[in-house]
C-alpha atoms as a PDB file:
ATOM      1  CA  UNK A   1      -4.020 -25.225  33.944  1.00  0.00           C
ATOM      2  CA  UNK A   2      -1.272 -27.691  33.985  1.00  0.00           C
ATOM      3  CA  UNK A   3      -0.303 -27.049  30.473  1.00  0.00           C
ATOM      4  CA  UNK A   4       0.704 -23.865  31.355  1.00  0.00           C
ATOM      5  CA  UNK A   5       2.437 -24.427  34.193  1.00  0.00           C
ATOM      6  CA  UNK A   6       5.011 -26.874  32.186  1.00  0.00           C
ATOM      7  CA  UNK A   7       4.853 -25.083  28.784  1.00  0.00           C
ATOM      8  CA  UNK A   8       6.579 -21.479  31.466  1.00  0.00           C
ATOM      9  CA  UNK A   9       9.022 -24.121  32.719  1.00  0.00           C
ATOM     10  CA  UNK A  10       9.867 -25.428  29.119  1.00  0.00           C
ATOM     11  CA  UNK A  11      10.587 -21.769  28.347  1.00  0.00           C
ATOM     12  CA  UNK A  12      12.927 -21.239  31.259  1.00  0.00           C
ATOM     13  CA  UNK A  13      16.733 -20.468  31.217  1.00  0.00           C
ATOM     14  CA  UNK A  14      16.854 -23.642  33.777  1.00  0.00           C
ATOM     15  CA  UNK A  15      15.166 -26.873  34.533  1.00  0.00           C
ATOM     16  CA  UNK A  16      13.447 -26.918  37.295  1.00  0.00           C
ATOM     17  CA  UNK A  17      14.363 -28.662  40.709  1.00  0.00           C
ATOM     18  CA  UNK A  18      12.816 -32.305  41.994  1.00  0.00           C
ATOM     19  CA  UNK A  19      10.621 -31.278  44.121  1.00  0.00           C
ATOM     20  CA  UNK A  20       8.557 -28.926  41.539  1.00  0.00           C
ATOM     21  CA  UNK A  21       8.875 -32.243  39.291  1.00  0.00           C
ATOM     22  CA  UNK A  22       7.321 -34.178  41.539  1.00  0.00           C
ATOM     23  CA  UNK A  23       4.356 -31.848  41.846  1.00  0.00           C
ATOM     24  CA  UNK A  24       4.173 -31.789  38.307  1.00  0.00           C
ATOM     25  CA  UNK A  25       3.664 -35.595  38.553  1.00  0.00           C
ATOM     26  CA  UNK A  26       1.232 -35.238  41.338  1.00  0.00           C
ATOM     27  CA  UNK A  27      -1.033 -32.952  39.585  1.00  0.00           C
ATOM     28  CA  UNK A  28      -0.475 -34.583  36.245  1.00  0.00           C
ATOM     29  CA  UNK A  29      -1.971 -37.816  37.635  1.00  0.00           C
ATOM     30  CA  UNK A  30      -4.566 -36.161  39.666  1.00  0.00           C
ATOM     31  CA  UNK A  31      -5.650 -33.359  37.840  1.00  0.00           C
ATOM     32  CA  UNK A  32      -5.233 -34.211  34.080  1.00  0.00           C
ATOM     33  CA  UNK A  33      -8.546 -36.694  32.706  1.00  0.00           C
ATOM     34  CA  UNK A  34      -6.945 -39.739  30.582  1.00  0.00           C
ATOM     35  CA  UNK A  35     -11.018 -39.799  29.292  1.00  0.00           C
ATOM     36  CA  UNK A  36     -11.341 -36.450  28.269  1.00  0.00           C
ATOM     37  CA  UNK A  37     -11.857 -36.425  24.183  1.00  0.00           C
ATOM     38  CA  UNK A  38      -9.053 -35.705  22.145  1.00  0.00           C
ATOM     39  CA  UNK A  39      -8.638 -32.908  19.586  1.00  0.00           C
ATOM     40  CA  UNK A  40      -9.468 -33.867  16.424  1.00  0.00           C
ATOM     41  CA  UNK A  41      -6.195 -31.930  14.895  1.00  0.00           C
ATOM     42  CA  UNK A  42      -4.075 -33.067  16.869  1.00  0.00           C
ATOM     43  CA  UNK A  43      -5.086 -36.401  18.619  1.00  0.00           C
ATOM     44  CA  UNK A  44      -3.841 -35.321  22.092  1.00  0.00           C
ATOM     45  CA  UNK A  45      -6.012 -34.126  24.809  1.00  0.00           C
ATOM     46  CA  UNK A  46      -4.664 -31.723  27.971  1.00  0.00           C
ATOM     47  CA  UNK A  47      -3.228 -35.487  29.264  1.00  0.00           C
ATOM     48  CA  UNK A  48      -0.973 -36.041  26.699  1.00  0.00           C
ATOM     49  CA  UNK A  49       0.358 -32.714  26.233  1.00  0.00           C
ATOM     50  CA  UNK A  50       1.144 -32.091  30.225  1.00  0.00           C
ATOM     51  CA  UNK A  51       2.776 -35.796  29.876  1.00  0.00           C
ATOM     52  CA  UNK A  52       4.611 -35.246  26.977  1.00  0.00           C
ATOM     53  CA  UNK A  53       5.857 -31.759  28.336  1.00  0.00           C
ATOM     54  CA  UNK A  54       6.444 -33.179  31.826  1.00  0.00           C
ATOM     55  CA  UNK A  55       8.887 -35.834  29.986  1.00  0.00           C
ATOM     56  CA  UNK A  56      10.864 -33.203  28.019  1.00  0.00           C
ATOM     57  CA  UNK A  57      11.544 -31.101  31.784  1.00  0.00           C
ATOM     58  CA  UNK A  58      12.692 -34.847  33.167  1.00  0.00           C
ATOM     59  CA  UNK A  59      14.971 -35.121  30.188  1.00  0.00           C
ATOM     60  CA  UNK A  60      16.754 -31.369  31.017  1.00  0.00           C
ATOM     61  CA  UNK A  61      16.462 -32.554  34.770  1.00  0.00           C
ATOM     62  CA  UNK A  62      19.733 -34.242  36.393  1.00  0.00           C
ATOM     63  CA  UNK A  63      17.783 -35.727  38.808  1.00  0.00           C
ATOM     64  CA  UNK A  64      19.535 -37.700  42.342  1.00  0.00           C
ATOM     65  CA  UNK A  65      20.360 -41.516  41.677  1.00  0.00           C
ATOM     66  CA  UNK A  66      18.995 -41.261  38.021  1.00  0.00           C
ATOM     67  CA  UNK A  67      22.470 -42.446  36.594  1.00  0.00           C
ATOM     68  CA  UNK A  68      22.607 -45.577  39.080  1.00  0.00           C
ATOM     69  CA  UNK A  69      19.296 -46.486  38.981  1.00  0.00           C
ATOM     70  CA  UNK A  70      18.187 -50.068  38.856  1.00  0.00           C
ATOM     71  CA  UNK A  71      14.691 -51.713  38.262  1.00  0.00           C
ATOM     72  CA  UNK A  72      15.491 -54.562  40.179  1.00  0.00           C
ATOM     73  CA  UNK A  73      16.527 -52.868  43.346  1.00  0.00           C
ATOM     74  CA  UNK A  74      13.953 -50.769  43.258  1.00  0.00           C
ATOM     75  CA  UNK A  75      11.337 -53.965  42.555  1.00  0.00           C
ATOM     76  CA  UNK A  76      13.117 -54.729  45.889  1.00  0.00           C
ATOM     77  CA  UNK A  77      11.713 -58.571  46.924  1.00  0.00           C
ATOM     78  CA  UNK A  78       9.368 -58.684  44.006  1.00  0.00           C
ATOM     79  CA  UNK A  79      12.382 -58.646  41.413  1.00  0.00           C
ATOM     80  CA  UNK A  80      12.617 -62.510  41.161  1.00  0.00           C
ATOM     81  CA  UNK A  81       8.550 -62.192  40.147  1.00  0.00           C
ATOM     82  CA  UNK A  82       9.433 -60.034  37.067  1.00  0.00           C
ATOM     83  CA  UNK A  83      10.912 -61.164  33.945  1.00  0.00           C
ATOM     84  CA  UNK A  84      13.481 -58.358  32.943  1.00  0.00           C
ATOM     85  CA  UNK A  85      15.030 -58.759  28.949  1.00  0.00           C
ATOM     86  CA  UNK A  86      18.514 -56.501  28.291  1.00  0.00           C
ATOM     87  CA  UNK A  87      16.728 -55.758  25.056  1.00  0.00           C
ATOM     88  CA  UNK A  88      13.982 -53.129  24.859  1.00  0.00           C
ATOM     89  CA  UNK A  89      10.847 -53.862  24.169  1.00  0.00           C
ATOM     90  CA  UNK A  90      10.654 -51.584  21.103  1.00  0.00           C
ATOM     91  CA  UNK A  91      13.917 -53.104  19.494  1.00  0.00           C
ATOM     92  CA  UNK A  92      12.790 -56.658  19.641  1.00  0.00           C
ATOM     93  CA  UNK A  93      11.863 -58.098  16.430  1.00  0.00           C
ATOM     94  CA  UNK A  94       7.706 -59.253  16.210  1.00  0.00           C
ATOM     95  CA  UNK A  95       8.470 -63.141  17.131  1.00  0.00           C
ATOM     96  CA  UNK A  96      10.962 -62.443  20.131  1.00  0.00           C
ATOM     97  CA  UNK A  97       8.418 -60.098  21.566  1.00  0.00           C
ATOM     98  CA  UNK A  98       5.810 -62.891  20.677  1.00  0.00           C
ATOM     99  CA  UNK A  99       8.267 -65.365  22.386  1.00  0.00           C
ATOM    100  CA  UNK A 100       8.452 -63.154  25.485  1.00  0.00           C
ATOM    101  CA  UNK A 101       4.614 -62.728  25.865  1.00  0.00           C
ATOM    102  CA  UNK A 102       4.004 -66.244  25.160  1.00  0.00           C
ATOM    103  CA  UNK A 103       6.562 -67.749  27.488  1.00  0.00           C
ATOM    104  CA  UNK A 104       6.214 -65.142  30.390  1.00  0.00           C
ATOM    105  CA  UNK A 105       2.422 -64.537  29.460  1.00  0.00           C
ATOM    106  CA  UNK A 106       0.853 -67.381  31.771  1.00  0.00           C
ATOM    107  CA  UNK A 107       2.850 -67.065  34.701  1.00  0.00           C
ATOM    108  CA  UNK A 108       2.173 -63.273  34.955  1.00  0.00           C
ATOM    109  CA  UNK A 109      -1.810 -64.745  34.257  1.00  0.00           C
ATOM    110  CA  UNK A 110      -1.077 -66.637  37.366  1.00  0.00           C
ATOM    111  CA  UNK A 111       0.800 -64.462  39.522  1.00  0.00           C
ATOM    112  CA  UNK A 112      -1.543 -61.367  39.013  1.00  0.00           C
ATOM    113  CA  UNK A 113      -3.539 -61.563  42.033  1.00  0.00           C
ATOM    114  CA  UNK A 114      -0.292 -61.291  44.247  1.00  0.00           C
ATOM    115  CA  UNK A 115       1.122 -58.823  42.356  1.00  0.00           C
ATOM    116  CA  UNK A 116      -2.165 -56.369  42.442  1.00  0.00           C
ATOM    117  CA  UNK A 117      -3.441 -55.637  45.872  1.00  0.00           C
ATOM    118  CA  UNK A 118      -6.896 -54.202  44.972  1.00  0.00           C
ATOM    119  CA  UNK A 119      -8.645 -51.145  47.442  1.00  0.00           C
ATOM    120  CA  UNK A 120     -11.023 -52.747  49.474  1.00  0.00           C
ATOM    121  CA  UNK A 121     -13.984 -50.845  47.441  1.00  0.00           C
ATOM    122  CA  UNK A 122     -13.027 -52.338  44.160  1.00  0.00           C
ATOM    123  CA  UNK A 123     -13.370 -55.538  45.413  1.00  0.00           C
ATOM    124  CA  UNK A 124     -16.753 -56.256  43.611  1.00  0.00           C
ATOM    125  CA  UNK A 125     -14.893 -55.112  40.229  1.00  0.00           C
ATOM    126  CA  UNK A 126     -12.239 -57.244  40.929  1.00  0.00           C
ATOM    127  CA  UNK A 127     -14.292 -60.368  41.651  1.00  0.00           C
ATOM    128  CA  UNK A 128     -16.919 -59.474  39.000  1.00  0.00           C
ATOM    129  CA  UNK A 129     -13.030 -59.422  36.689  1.00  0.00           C
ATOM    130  CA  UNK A 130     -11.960 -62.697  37.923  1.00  0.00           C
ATOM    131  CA  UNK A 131     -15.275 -64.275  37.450  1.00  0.00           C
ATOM    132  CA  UNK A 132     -15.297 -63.122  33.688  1.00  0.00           C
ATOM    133  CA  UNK A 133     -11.975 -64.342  33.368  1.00  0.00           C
ATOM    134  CA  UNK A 134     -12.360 -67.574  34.464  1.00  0.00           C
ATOM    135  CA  UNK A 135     -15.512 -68.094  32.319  1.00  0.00           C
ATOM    136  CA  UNK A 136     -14.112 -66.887  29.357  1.00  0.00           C
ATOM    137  CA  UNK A 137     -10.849 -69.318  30.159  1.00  0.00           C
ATOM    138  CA  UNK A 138     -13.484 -71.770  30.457  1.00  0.00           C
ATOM    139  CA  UNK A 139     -15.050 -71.744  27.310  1.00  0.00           C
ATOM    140  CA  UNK A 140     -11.603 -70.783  25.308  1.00  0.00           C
ATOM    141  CA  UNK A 141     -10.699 -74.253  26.508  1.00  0.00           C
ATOM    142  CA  UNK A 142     -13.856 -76.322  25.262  1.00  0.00           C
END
């Protein structure tokens, strides 16, 4: 169980290395069920715990390039197609993230089906998206 994997290297004299981070990442995306109920206590399910405990061993980590690290180098070409603000979501006031949505909101409507490259076998959910989309557009605008 994943939650005891992390909660042994929480415990630990020293963080653990990047490599056994990144299989904690692995198996926290494959292995760990975003669905699965939550307790009723606590609100969290196995997910959020493993998630929450991964974060606190990246936090103790000093992990390579961390400290130089830039979003738009590593967005690479596709930098220029994301808006990036110096202020943090979170610290923005309700109208300037309003004003950020609103502004950036249709061109990231527009600019979604180049920026998502669906698996070929979700191509019927995709369509079957687009196709609700567009109606409901449709109708929002009569």
């Amino acid at each position: 169980m994943l939650v005891v994997q992390v909660a042994a290297l929480l415990d630990a004299a020293e963080a653990p290395d990047e490599a056994r981070i990144q299989l904690l990442l692995d198996a926290w995306l494959t292995e760990c069920d975003r669905l699965a109920p939550v307790d009723e206590e606590s609100k969290y399910n196995e997910m959020h715990v493993s998630g929450l405990g991964v974060c606190a061993l990246l936090h103790r980590c000093e992990l390579a390039g961390y400290a130089d690290f830039g979003l738009a180098a590593a967005l690479g070409p596709h930098a220029a197609r994301v808006v990036l603000h110096a202020e943090a979501p979170s610290a923005m006031s309700w109208l300037a993230g309003v004003c950020a949505v609103g502004v950036h909101g249709s061109k990231l409507d527009l600019e979604s089906q180049t920026l998502v490259l669906p698996h070929p076998l979700s191509f019927s959910l995709t369509h079957s998206y687009m196709h609700a989309h567009s109606r409901m557009r449709a109708f929002a605008d009569t």
